[in-house]
Protein backbone atom coordinates (compact mmCIF):
# COMPACT_ATOMS: atom_id res chain seq x y z
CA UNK A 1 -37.33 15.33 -22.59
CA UNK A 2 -36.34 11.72 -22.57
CA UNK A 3 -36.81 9.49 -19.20
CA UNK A 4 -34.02 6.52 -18.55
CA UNK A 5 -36.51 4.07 -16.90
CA UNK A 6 -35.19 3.37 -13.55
CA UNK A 7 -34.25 -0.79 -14.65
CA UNK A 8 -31.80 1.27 -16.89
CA UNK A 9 -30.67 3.02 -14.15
CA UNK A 10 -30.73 0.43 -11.89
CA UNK A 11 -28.49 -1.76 -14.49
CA UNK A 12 -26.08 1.21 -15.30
CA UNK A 13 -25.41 1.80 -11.52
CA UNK A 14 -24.62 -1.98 -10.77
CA UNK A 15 -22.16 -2.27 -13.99
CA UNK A 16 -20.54 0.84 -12.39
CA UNK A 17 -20.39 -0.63 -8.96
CA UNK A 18 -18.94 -3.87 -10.52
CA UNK A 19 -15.99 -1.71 -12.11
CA UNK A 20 -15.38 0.22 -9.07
CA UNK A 21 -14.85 -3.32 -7.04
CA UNK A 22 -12.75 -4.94 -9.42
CA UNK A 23 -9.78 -2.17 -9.08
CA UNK A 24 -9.35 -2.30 -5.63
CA UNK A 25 -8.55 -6.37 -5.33
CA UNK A 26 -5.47 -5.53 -7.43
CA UNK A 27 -4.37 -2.76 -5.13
CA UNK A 28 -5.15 -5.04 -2.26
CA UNK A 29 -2.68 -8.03 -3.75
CA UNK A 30 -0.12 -5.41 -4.82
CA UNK A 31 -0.23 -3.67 -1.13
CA UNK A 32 -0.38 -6.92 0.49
CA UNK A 33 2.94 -8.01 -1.62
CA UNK A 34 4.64 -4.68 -0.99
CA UNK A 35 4.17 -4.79 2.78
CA UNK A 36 5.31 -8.07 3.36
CA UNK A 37 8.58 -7.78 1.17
CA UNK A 38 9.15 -4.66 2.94
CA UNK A 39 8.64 -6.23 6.32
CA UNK A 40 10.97 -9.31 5.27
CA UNK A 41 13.65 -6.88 4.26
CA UNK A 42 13.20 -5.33 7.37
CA UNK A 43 13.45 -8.34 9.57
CA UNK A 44 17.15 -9.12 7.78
CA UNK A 45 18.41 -5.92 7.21
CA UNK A 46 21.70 -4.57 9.49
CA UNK A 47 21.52 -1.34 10.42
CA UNK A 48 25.03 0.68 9.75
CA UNK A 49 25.91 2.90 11.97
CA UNK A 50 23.80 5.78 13.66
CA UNK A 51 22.55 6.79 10.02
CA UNK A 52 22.01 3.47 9.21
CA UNK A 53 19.35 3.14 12.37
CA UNK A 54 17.65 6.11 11.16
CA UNK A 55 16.81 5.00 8.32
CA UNK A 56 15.92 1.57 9.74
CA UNK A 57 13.32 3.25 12.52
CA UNK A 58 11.89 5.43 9.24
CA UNK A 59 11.07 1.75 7.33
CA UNK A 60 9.48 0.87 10.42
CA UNK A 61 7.18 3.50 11.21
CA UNK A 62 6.17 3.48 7.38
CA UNK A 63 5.53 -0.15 7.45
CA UNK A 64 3.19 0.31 10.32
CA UNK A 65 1.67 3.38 8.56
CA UNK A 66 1.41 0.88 5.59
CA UNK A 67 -0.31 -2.31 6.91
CA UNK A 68 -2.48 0.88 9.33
CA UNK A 69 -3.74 1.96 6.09
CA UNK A 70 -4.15 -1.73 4.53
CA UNK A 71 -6.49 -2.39 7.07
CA UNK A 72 -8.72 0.51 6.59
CA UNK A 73 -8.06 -0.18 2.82
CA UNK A 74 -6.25 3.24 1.61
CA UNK A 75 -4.75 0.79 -0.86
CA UNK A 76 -2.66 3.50 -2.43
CA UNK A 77 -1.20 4.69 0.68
CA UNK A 78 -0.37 1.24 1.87
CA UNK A 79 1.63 0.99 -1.74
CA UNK A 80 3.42 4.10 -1.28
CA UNK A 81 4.41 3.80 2.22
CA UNK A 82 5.87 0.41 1.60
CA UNK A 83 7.70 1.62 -1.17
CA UNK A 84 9.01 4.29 0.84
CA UNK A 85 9.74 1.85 3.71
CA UNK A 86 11.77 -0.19 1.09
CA UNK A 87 14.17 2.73 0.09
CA UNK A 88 14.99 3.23 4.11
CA UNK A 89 15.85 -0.23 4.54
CA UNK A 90 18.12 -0.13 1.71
CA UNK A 91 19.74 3.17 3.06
CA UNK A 92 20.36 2.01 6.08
CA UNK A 93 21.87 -1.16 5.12
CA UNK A 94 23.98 1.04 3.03
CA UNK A 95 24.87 3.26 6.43
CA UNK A 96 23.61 6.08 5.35
């Protein structure tokens, strides 16, 4: 049975670690650009009626969920809650 000597393994586990770290730095610029488009929507959108506000107080609890889980870097979480938070604040502009 053949032996990888351990500078093999030693050069095969930092070449992994090196492609594991370069995909997160584009989740983290793609969650850092959804979040703060979401929370500039959020700061100009009117709420339309009663509906409207629900939707409105939904954006806002998933934007805090979102920058929450930017900060403990759940990059994909932060991404989809924004997105989420997004839709709301275009529903409630829309009243509904």
């Amino acid at each position: 049975m053949i032996q990888p000597s351990p500078a093999a393994l030693l050069a095969l586990c930092g070449l992994l670690l090196s492609a594991c770290s370069a995909i997160p730095s584009s989740y983290r610029e793609i969650c850092k650009n959804e979040v703060n488009s979401a929370w500039q929507e959020l700061d100009i959108a009117k709420a339309e009626g009663f509906a409207g506000g629900v939707s409105y107080t939904k954006a806002l609890g998933l934007i805090t969920t979102a920058r929450t889980m930017q900060t403990v870097e759940n990059f994909d979480g932060c991404i989809k809650n924004s997105r989420k938070a997004r839709f709301y604040i275009q529903e409630s502009r829309a009243g509904r």
